[in-house]
PDB file of N, CA and C in Angstrom:
ATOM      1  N   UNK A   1     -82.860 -89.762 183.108  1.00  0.00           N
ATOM      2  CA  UNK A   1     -82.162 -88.574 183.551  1.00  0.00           C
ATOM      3  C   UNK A   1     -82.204 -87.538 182.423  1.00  0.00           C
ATOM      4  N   UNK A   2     -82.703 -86.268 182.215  1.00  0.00           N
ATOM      5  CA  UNK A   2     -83.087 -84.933 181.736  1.00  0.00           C
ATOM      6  C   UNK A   2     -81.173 -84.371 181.783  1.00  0.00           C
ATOM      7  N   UNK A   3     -80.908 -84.001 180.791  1.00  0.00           N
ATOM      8  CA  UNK A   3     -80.128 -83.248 180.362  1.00  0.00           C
ATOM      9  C   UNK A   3     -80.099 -82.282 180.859  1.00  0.00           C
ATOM     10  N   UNK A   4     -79.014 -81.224 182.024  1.00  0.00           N
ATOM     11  CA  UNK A   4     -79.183 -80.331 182.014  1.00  0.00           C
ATOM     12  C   UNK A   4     -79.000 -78.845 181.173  1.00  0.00           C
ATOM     13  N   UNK A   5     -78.633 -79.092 180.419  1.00  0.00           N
ATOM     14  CA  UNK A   5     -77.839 -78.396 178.750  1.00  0.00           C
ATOM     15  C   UNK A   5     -77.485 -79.166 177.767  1.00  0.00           C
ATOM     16  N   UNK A   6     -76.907 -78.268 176.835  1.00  0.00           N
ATOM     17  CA  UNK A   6     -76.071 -79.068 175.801  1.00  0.00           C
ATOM     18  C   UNK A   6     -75.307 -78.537 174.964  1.00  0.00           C
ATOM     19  N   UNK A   7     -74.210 -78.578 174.762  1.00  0.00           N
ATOM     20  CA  UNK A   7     -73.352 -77.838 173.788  1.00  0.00           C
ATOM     21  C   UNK A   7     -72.461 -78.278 173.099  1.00  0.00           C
ATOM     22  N   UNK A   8     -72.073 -77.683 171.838  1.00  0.00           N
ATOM     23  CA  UNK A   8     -71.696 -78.068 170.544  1.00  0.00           C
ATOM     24  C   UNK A   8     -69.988 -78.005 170.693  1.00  0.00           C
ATOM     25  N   UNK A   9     -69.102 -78.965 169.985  1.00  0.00           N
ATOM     26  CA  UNK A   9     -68.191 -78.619 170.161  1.00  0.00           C
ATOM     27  C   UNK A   9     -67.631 -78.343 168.329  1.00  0.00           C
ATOM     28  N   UNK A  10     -66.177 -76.799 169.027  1.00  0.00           N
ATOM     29  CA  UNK A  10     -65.707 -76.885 167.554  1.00  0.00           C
ATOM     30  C   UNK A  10     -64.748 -77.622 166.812  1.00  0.00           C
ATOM     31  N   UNK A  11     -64.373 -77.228 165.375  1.00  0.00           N
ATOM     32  CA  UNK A  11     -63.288 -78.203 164.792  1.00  0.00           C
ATOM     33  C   UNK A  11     -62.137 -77.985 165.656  1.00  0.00           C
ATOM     34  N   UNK A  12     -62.052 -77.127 166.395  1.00  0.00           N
ATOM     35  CA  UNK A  12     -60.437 -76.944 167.457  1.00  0.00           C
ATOM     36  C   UNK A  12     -60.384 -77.801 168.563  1.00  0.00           C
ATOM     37  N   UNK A  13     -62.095 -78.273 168.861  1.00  0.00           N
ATOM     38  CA  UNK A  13     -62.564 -79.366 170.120  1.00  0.00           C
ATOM     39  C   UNK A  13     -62.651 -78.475 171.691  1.00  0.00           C
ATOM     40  N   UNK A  14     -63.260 -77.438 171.078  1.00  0.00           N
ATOM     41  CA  UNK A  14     -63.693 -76.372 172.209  1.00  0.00           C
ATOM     42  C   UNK A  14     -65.159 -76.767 172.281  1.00  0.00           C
ATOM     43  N   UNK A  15     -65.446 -76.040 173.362  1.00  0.00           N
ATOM     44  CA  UNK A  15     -66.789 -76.165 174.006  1.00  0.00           C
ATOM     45  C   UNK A  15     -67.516 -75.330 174.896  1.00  0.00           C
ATOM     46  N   UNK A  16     -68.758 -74.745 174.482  1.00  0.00           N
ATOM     47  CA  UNK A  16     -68.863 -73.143 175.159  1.00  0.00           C
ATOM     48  C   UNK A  16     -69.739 -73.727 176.724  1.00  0.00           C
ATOM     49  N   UNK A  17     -69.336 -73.365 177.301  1.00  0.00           N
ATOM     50  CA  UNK A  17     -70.328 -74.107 178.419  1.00  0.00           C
ATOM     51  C   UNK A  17     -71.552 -73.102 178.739  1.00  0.00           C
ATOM     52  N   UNK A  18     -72.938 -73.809 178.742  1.00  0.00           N
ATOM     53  CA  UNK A  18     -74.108 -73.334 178.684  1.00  0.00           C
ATOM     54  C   UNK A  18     -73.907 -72.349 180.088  1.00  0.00           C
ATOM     55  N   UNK A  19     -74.660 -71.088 180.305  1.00  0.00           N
ATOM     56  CA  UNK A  19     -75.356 -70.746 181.085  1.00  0.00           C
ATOM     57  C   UNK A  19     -75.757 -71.403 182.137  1.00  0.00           C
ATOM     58  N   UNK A  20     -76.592 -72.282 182.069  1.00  0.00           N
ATOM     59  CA  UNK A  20     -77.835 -72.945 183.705  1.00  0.00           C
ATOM     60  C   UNK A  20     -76.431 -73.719 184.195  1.00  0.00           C
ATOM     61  N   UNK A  21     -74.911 -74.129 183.536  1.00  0.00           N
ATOM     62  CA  UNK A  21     -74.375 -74.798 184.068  1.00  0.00           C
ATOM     63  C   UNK A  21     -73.576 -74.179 184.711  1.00  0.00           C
ATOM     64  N   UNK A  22     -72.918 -72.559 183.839  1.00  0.00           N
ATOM     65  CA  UNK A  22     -71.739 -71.791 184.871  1.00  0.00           C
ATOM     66  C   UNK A  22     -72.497 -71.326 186.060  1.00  0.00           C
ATOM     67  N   UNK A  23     -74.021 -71.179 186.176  1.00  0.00           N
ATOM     68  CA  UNK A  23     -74.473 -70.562 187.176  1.00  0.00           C
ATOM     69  C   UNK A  23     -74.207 -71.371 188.721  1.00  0.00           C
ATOM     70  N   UNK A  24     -75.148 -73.230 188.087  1.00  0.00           N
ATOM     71  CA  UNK A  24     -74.563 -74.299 188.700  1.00  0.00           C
ATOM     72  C   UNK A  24     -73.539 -74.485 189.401  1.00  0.00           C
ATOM     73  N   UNK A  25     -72.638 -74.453 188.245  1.00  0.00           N
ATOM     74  CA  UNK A  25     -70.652 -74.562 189.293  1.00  0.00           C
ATOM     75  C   UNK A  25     -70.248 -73.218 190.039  1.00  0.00           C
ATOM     76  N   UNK A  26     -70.843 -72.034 189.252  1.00  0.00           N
ATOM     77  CA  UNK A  26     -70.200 -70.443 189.838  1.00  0.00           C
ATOM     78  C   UNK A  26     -69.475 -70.636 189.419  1.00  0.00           C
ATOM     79  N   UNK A  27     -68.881 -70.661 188.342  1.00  0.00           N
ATOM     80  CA  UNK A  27     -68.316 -69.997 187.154  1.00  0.00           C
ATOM     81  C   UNK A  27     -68.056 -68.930 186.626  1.00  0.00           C
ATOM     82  N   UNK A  28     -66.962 -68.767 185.835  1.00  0.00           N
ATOM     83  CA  UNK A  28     -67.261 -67.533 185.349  1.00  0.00           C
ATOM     84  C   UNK A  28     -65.608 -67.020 183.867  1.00  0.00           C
ATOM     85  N   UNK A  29     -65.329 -66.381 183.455  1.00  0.00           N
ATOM     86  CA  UNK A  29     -64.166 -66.311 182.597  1.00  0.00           C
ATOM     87  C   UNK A  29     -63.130 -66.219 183.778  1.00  0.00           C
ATOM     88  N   UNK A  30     -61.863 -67.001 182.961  1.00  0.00           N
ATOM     89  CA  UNK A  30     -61.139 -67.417 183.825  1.00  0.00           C
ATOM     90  C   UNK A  30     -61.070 -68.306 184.786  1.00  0.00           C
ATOM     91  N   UNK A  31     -62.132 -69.185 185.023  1.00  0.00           N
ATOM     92  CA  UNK A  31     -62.182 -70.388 186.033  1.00  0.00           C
ATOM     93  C   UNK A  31     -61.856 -71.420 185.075  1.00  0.00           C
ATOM     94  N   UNK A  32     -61.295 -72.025 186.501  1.00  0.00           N
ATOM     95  CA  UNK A  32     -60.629 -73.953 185.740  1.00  0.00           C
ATOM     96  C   UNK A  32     -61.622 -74.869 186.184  1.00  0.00           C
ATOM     97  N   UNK A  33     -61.977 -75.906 184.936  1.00  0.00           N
ATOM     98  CA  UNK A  33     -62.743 -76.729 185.193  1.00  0.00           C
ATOM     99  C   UNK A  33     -62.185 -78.120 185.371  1.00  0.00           C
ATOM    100  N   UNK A  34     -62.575 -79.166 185.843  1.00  0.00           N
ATOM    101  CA  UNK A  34     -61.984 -80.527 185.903  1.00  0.00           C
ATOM    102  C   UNK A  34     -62.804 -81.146 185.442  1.00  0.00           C
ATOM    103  N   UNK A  35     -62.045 -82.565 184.381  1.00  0.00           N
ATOM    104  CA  UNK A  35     -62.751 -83.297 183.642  1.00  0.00           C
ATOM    105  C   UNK A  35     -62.483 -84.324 184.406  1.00  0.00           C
ATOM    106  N   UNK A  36     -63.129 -85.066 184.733  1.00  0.00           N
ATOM    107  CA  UNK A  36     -62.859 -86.581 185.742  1.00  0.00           C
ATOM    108  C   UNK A  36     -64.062 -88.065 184.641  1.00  0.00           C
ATOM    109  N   UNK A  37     -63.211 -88.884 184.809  1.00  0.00           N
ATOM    110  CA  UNK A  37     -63.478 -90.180 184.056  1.00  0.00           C
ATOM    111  C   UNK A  37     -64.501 -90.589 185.225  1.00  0.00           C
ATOM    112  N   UNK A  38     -65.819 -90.883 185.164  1.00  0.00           N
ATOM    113  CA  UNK A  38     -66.181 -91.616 186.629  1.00  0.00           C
ATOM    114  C   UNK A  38     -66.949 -93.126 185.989  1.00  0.00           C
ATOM    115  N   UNK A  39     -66.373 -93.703 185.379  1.00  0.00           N
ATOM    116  CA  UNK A  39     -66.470 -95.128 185.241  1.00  0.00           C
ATOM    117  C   UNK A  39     -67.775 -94.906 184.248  1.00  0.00           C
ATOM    118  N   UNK A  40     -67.487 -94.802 182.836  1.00  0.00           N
ATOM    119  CA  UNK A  40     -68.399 -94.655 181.888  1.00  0.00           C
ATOM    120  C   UNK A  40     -69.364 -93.467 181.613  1.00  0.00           C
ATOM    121  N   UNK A  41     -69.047 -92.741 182.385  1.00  0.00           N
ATOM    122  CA  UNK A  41     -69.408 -91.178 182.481  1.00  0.00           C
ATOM    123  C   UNK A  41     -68.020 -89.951 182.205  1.00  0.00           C
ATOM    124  N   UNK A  42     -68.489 -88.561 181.902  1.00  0.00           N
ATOM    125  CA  UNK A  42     -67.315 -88.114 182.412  1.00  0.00           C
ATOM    126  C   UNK A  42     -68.179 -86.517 183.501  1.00  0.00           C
ATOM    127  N   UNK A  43     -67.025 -86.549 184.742  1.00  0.00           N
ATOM    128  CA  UNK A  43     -68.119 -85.560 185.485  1.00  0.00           C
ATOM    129  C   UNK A  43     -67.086 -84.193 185.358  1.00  0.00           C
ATOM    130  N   UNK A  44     -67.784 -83.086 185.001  1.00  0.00           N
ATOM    131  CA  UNK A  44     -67.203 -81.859 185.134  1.00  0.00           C
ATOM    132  C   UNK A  44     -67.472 -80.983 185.720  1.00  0.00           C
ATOM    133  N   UNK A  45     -66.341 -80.544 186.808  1.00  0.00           N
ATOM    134  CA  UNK A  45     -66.490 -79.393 188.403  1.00  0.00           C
ATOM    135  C   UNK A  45     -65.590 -78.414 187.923  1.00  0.00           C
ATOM    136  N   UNK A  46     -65.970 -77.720 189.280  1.00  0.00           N
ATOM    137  CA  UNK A  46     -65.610 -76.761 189.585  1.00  0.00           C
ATOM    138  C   UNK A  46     -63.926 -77.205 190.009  1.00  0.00           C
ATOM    139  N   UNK A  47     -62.639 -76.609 189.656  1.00  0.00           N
ATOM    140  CA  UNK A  47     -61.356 -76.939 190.060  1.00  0.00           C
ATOM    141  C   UNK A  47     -61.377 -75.969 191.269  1.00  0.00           C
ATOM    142  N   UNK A  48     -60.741 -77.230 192.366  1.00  0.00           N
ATOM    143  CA  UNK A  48     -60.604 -76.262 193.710  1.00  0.00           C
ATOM    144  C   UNK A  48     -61.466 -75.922 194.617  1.00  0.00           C
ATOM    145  N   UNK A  49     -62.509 -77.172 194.667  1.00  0.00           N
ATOM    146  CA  UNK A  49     -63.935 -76.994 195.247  1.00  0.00           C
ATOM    147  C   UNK A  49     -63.912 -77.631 196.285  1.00  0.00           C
ATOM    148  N   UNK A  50     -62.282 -78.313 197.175  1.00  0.00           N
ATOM    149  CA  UNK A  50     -62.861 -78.805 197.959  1.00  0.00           C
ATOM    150  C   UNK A  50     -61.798 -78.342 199.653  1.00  0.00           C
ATOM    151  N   UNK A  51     -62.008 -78.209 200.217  1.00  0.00           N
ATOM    152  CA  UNK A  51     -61.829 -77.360 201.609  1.00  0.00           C
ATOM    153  C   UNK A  51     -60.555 -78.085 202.368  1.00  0.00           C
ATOM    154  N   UNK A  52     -60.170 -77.689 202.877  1.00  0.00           N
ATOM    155  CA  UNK A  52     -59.338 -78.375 203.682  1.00  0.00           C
ATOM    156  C   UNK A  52     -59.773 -79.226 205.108  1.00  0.00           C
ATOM    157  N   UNK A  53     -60.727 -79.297 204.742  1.00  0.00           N
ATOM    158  CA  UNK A  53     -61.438 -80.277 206.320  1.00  0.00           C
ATOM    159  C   UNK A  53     -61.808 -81.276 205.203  1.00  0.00           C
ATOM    160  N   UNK A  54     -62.276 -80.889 203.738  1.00  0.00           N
ATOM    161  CA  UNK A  54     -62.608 -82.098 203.098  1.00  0.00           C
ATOM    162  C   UNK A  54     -61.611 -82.953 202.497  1.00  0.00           C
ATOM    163  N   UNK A  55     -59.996 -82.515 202.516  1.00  0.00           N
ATOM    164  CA  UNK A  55     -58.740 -82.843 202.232  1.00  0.00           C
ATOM    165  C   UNK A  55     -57.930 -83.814 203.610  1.00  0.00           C
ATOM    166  N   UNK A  56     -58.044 -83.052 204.747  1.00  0.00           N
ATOM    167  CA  UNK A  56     -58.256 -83.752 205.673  1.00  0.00           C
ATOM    168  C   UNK A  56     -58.986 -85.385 205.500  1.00  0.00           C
ATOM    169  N   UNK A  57     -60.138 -85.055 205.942  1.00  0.00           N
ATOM    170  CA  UNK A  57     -60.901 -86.436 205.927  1.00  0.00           C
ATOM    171  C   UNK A  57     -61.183 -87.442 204.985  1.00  0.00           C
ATOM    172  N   UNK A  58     -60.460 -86.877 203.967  1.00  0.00           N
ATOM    173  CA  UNK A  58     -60.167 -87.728 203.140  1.00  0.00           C
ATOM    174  C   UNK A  58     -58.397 -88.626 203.054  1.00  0.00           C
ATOM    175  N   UNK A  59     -57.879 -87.988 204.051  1.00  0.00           N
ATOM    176  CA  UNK A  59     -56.664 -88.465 204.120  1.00  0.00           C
ATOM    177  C   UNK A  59     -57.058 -88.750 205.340  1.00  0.00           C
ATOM    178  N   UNK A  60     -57.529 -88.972 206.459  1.00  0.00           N
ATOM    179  CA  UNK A  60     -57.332 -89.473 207.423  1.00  0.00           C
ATOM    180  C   UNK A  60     -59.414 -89.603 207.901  1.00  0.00           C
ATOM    181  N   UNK A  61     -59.625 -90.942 207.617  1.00  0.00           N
ATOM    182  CA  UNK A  61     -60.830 -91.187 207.762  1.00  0.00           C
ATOM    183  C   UNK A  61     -61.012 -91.391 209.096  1.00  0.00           C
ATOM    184  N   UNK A  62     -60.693 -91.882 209.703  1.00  0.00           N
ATOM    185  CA  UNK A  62     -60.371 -92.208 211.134  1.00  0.00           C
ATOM    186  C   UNK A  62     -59.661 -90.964 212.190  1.00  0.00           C
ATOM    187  N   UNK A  63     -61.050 -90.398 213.176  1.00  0.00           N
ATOM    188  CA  UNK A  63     -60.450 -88.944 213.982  1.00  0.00           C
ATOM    189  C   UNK A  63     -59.771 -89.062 214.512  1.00  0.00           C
ATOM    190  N   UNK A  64     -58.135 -88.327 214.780  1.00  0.00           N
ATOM    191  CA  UNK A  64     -57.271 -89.182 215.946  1.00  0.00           C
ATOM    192  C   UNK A  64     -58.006 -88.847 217.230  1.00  0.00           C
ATOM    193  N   UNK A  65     -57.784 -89.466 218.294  1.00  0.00           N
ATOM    194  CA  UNK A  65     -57.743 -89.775 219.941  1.00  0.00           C
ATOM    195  C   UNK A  65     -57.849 -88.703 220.370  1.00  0.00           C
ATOM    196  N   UNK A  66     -59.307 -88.074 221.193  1.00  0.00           N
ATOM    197  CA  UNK A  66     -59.024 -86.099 221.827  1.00  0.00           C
ATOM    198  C   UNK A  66     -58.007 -87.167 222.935  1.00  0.00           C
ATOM    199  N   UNK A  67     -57.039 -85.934 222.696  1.00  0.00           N
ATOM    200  CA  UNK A  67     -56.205 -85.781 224.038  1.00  0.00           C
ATOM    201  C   UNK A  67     -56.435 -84.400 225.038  1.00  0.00           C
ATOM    202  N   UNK A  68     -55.867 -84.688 226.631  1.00  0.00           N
ATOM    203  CA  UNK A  68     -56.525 -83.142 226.946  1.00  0.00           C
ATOM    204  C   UNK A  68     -55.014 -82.350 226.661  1.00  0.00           C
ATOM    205  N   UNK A  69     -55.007 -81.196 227.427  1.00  0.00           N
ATOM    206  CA  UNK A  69     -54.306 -80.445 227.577  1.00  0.00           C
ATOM    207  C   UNK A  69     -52.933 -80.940 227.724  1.00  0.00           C
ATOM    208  N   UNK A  70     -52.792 -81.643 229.055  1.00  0.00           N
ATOM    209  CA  UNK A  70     -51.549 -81.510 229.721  1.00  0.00           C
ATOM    210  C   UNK A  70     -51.077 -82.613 228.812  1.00  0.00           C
ATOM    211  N   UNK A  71     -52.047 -83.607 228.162  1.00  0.00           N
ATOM    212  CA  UNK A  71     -51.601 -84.595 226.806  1.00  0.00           C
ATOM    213  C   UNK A  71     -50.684 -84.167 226.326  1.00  0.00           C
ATOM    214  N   UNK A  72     -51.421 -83.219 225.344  1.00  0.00           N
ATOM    215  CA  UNK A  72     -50.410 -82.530 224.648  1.00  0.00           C
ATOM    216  C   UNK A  72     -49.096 -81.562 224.804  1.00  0.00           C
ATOM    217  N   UNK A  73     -49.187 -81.134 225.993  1.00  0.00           N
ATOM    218  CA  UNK A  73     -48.276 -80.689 226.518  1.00  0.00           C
ATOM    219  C   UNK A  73     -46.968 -81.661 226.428  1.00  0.00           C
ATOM    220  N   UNK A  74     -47.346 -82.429 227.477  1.00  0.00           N
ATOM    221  CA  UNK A  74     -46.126 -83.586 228.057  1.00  0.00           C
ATOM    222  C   UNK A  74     -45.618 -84.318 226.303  1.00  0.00           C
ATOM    223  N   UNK A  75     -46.635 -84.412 225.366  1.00  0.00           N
ATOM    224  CA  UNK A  75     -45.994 -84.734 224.040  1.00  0.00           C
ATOM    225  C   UNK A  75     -45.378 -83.741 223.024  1.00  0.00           C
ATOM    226  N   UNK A  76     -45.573 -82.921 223.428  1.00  0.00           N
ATOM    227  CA  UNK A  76     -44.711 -81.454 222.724  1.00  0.00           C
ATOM    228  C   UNK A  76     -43.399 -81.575 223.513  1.00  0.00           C
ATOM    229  N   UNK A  77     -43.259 -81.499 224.744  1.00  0.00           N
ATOM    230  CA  UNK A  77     -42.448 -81.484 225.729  1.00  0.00           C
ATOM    231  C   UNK A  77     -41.443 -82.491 225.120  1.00  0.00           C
ATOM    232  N   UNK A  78     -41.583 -83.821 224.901  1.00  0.00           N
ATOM    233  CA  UNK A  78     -41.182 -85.198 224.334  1.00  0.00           C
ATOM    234  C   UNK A  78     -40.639 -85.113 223.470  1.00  0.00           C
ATOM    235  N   UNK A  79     -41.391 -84.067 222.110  1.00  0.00           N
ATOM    236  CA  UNK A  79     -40.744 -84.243 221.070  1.00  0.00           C
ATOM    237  C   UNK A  79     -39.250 -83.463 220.500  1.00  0.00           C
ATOM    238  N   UNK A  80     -39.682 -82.461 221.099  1.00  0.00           N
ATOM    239  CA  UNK A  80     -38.766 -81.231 221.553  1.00  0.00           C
ATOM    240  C   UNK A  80     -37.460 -82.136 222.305  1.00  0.00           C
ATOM    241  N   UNK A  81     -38.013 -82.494 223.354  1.00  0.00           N
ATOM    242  CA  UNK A  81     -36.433 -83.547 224.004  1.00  0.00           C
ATOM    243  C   UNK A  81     -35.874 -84.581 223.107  1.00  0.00           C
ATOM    244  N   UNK A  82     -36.673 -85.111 222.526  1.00  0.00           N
ATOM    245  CA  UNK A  82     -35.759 -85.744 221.418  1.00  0.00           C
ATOM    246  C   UNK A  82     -35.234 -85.045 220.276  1.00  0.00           C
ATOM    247  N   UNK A  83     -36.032 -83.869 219.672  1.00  0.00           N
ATOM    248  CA  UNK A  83     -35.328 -83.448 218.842  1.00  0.00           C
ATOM    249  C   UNK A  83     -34.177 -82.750 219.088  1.00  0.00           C
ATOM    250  N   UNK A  84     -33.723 -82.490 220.184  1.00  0.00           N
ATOM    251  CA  UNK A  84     -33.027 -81.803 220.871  1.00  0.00           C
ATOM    252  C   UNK A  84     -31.570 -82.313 221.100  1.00  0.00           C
ATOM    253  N   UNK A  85     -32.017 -83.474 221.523  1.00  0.00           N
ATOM    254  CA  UNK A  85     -31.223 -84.917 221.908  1.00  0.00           C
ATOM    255  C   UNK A  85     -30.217 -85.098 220.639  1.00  0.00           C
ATOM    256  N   UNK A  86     -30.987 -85.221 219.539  1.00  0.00           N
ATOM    257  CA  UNK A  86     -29.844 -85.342 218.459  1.00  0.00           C
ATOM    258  C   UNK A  86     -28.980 -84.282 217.968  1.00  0.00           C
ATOM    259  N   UNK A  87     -29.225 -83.018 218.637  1.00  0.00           N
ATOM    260  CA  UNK A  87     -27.635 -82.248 217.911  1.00  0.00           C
ATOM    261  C   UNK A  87     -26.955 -82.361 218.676  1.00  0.00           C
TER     262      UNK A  87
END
C-alpha cells in the first residue's frame, strides 16, 4: 500500500495536513477531523460525514414492515386513544 502523503509533526504535536488529502476529505480551515483507532491502524475523516439514512441504518438494520395507509391510520388512531386514556 503507497502512501498517500506525509507529514511532519511539531514539538506542540501538531500536524499540517497535506494538500492531495484536504482535497480527498473536502476540507478546508475550520473543519473537524476524526481520529478513529481501527484495530492497529488509525483512520482519519471527515467529522460529520455521515447522513441520516446512514444513522438510521445503522441503528436499525432490519426495515420495519410497509404498512398501507389505513395501517397507519387505525395505529395513530390507537395511540392517540391511549394517550388520551391516561389524563
Amino acid at each position: 500500500m503507497v502512501a498517500l502523503a506525509h507529514s511532519k509533526m511539531t514539538v506542540q504535536g501538531q500536524v499540517s495536513v497535506p494538500a492531495k488529502v484536504r482535497q480527498r476529505l473536502g476540507v478546508g480551515p475550520g473543519s473537524v477531523l476524526e481520529w478513529d483507532d481501527d484495530g492497529g491502524r488509525v483512520v482519519v475523516r471527515r467529522a460529520g460525514r455521515y447522513s441520516s439514512e446512514d444513522i438510521y441504518r445503522a441503528l436499525f438494520p432490519i426495515p420495519p414492515a410497509r404498512r398501507s395507509f389505513e395501517e397507519m391510520k387505525a395505529g395513530i388512531r390507537a395511540t392517540v386513544k391511549r394517550r388520551d386514556a391516561r389524563r
